[in-house]
PDB file of N, CA and C in Angstrom:
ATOM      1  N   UNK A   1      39.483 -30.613 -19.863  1.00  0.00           N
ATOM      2  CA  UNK A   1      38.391 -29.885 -19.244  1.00  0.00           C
ATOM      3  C   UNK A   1      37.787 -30.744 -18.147  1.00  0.00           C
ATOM      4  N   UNK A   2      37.999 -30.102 -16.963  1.00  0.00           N
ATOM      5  CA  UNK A   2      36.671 -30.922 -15.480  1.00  0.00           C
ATOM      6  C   UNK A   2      35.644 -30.508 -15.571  1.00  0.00           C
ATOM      7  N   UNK A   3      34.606 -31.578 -15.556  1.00  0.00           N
ATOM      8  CA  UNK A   3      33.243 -32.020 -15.273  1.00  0.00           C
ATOM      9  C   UNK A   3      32.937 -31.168 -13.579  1.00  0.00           C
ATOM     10  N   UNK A   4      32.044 -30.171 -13.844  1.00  0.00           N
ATOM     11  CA  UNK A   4      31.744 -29.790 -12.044  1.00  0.00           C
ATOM     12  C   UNK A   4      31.011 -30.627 -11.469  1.00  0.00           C
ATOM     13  N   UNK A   5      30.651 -31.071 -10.138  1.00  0.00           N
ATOM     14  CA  UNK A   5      29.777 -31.984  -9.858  1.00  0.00           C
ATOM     15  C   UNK A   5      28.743 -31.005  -9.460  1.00  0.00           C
ATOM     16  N   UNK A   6      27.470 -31.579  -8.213  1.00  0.00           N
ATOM     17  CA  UNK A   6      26.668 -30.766  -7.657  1.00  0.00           C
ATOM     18  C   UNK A   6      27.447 -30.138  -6.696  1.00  0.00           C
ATOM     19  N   UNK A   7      28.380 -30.420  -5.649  1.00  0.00           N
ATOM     20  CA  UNK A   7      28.727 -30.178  -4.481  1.00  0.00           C
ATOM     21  C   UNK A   7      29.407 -29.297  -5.060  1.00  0.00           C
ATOM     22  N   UNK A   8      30.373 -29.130  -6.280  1.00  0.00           N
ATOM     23  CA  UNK A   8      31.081 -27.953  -6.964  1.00  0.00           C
ATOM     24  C   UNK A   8      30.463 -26.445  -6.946  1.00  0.00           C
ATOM     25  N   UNK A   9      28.938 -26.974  -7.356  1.00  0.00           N
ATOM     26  CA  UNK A   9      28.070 -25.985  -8.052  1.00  0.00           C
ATOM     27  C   UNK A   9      27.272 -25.416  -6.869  1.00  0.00           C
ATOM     28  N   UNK A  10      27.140 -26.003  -5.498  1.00  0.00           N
ATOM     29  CA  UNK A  10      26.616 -25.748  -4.167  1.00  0.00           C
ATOM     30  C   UNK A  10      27.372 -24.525  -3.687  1.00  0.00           C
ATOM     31  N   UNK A  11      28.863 -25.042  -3.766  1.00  0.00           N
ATOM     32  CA  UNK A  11      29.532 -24.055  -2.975  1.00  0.00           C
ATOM     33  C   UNK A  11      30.257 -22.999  -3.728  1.00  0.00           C
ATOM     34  N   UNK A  12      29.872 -22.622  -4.960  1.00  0.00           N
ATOM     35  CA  UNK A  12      29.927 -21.287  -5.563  1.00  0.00           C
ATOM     36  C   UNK A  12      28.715 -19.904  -4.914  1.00  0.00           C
ATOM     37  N   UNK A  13      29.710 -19.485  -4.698  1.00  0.00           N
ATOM     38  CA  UNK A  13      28.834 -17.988  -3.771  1.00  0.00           C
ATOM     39  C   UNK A  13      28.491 -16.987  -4.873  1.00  0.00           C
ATOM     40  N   UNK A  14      27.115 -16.419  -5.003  1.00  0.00           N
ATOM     41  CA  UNK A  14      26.724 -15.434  -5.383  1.00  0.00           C
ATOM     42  C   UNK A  14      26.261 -13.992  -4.829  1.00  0.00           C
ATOM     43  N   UNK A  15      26.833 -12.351  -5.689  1.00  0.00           N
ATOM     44  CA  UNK A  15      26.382 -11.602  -5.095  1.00  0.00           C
ATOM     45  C   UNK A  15      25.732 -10.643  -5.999  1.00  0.00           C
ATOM     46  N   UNK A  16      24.571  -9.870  -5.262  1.00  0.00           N
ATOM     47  CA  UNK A  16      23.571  -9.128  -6.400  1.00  0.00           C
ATOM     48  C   UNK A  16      24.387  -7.791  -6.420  1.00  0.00           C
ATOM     49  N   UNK A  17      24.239  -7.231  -7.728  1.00  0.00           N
ATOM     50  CA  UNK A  17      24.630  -5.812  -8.321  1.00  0.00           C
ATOM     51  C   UNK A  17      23.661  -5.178  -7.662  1.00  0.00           C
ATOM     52  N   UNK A  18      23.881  -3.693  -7.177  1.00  0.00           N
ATOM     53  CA  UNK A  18      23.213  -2.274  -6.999  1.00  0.00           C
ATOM     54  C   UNK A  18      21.985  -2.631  -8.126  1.00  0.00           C
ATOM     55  N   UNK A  19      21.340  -1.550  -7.472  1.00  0.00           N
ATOM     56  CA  UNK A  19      19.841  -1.108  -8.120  1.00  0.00           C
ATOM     57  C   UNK A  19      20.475  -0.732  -9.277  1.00  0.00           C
ATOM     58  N   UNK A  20      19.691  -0.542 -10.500  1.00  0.00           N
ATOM     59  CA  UNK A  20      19.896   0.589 -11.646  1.00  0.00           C
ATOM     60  C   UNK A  20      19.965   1.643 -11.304  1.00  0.00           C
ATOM     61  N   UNK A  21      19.219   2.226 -10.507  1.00  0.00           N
ATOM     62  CA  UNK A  21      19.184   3.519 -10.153  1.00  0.00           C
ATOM     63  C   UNK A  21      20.362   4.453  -9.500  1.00  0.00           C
ATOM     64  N   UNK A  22      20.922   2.984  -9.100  1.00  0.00           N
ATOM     65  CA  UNK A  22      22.258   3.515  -8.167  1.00  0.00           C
ATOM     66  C   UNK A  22      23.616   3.017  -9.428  1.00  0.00           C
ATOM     67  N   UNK A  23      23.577   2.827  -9.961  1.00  0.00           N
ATOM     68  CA  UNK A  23      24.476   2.491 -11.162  1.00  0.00           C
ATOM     69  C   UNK A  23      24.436   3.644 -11.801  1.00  0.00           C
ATOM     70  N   UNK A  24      23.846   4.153 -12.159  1.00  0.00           N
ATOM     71  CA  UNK A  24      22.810   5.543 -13.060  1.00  0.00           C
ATOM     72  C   UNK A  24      24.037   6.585 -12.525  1.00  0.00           C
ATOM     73  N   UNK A  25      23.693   6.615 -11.107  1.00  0.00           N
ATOM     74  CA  UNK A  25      24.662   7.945 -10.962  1.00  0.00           C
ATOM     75  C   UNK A  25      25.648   7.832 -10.643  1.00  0.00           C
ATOM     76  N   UNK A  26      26.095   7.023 -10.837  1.00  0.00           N
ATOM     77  CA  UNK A  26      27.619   6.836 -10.202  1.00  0.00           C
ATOM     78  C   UNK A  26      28.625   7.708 -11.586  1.00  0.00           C
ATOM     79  N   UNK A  27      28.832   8.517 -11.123  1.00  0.00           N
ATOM     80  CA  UNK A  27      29.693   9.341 -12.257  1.00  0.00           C
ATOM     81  C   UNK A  27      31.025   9.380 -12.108  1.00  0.00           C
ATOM     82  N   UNK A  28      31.929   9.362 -13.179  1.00  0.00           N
ATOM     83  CA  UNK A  28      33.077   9.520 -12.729  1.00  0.00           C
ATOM     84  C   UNK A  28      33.788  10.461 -14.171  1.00  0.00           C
ATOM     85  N   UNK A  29      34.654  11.267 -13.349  1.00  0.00           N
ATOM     86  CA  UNK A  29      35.331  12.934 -13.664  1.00  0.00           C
ATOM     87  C   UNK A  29      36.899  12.426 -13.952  1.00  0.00           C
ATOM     88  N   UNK A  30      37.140  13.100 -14.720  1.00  0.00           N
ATOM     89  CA  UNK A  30      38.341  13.460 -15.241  1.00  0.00           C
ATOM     90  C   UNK A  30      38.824  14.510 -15.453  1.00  0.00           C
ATOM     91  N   UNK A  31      39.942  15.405 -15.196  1.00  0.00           N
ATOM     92  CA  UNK A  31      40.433  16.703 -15.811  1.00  0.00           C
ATOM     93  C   UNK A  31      41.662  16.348 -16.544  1.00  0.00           C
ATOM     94  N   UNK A  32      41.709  16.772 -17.761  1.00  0.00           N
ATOM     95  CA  UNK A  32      42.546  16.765 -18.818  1.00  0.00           C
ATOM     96  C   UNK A  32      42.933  17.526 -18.981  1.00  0.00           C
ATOM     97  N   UNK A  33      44.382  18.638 -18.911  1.00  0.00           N
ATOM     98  CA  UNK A  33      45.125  19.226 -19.295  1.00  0.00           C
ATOM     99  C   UNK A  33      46.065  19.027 -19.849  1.00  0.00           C
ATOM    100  N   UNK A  34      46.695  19.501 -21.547  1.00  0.00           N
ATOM    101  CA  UNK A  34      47.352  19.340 -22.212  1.00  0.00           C
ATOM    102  C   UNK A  34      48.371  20.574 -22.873  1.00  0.00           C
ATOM    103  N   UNK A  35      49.701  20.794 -22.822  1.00  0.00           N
ATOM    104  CA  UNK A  35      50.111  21.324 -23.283  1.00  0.00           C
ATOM    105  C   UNK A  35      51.208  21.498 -24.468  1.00  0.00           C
ATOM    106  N   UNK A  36      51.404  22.230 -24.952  1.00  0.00           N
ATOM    107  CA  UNK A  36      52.702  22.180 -25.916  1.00  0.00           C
ATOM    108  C   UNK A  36      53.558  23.649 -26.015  1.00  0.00           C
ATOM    109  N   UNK A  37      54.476  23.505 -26.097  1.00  0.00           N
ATOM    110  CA  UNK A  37      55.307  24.675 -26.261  1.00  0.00           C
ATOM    111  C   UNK A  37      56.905  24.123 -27.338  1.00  0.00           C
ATOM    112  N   UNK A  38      56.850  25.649 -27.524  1.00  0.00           N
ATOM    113  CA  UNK A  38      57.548  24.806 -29.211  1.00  0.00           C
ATOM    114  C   UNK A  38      58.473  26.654 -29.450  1.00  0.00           C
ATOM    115  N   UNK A  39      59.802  26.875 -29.483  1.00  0.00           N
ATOM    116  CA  UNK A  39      60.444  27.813 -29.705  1.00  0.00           C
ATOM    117  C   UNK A  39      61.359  27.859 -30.937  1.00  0.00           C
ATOM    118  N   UNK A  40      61.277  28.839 -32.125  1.00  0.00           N
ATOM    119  CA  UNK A  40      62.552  28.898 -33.127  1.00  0.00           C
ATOM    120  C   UNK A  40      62.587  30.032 -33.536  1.00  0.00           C
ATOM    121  N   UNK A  41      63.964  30.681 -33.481  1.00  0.00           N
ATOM    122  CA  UNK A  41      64.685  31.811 -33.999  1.00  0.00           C
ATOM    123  C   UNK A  41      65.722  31.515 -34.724  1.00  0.00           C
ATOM    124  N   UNK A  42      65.486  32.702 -35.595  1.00  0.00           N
ATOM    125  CA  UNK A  42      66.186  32.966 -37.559  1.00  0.00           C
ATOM    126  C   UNK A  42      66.085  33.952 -36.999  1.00  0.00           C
ATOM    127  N   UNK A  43      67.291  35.057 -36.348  1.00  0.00           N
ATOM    128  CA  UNK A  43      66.939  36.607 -36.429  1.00  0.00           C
ATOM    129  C   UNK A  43      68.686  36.716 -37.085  1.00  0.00           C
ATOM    130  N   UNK A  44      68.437  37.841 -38.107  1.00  0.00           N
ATOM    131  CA  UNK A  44      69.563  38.496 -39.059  1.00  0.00           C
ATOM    132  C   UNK A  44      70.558  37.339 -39.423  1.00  0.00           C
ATOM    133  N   UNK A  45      69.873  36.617 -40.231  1.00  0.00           N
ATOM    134  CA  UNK A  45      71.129  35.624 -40.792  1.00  0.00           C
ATOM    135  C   UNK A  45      70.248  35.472 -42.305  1.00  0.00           C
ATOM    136  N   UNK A  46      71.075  35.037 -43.474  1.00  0.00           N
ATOM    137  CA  UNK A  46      71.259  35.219 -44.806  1.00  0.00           C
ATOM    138  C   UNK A  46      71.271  33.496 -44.910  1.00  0.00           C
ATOM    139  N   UNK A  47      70.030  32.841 -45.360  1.00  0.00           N
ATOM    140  CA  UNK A  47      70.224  31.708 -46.033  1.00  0.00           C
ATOM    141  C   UNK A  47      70.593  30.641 -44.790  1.00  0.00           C
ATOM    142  N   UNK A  48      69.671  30.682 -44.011  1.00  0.00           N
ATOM    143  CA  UNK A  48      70.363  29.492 -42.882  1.00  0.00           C
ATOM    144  C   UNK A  48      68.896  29.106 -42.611  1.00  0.00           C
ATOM    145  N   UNK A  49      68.604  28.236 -41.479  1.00  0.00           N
ATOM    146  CA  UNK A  49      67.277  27.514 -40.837  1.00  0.00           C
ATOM    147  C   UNK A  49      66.988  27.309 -39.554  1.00  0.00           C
ATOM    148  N   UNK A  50      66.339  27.148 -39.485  1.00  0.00           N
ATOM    149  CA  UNK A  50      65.817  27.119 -37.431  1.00  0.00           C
ATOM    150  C   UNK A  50      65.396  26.311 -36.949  1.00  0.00           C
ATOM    151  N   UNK A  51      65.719  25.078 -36.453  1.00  0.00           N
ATOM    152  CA  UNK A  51      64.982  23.830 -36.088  1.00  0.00           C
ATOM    153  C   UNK A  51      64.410  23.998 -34.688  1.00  0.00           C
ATOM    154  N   UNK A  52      62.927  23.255 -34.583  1.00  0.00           N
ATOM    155  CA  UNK A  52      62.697  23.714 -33.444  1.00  0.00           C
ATOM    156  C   UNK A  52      62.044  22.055 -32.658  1.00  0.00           C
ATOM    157  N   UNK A  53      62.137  21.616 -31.457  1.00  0.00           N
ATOM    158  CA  UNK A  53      61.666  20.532 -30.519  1.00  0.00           C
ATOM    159  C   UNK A  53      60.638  21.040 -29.897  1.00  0.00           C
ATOM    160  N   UNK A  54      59.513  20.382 -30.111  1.00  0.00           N
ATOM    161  CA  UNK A  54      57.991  20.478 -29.146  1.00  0.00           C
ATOM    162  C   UNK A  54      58.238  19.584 -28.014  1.00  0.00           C
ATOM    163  N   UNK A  55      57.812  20.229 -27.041  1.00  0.00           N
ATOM    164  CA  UNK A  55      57.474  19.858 -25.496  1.00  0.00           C
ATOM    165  C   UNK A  55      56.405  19.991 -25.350  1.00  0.00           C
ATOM    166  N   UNK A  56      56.327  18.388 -24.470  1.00  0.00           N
ATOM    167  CA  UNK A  56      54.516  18.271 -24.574  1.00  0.00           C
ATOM    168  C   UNK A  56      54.098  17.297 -23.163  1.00  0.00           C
ATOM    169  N   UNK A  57      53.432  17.903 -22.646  1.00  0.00           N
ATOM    170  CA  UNK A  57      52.841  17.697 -21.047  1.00  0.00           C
ATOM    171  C   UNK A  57      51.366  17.350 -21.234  1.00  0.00           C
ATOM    172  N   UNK A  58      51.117  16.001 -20.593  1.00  0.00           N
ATOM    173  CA  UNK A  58      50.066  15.830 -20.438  1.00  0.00           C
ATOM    174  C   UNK A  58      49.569  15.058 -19.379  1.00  0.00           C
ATOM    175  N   UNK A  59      48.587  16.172 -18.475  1.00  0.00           N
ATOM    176  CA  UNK A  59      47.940  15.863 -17.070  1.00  0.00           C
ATOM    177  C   UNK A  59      46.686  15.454 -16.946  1.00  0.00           C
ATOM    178  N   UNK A  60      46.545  14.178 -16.246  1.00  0.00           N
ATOM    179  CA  UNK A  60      45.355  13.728 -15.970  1.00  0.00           C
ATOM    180  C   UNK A  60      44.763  13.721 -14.720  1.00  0.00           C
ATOM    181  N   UNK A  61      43.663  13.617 -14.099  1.00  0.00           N
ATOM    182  CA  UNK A  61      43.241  13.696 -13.049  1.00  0.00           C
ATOM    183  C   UNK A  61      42.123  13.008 -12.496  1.00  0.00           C
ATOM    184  N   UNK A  62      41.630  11.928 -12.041  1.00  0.00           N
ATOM    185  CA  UNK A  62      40.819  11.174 -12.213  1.00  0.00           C
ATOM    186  C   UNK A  62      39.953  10.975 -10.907  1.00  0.00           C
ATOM    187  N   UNK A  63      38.846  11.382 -10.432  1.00  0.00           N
ATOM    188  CA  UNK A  63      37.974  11.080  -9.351  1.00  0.00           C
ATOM    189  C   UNK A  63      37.131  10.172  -9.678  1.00  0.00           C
TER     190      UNK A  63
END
C-alpha cells in the first residue's frame, strides 16, 4: 500500500452532484413486452401424446 503525500492530495480534482431537486426528476422508462406461444395437437388418434415447445420473446426498451 502507498502513503499519498500533500502534493498527491492537491492535485486530485473534485466535482459537485446536481441539486436534489434535479436528481428527483430525472426519470427513467422502460417498456417491457413479453411473449409466449406454445402449440399441441392429439386430433383422432387412440392412446398416443402431444409434445409441445414454448417460444418465448422478450422485448425491452429503455429511455
Amino acid at each position: 500500500m502507498q502513503k499519498l503525500t500533500l502534493a498527491d492530495l492537491a492535485a486530485e480534482d473534485v466535482e459537485l452532484l446536481p441539486r436534489r431537486e434535479t436528481l428527483f426528476w430525472n426519470f427513467n422508462t422502460a417498456l417491457v413486452g413479453a411473449t409466449n406461444s406454445s402449440l399441441a395437437l392429439n386430433v383422432a388418434t387412440i392412446c398416443s401424446s402431444a409434445n409441445s415447445a414454448a417460444l418465448q420473446q422478450i422485448v425491452v426498451s429503455q429511455r
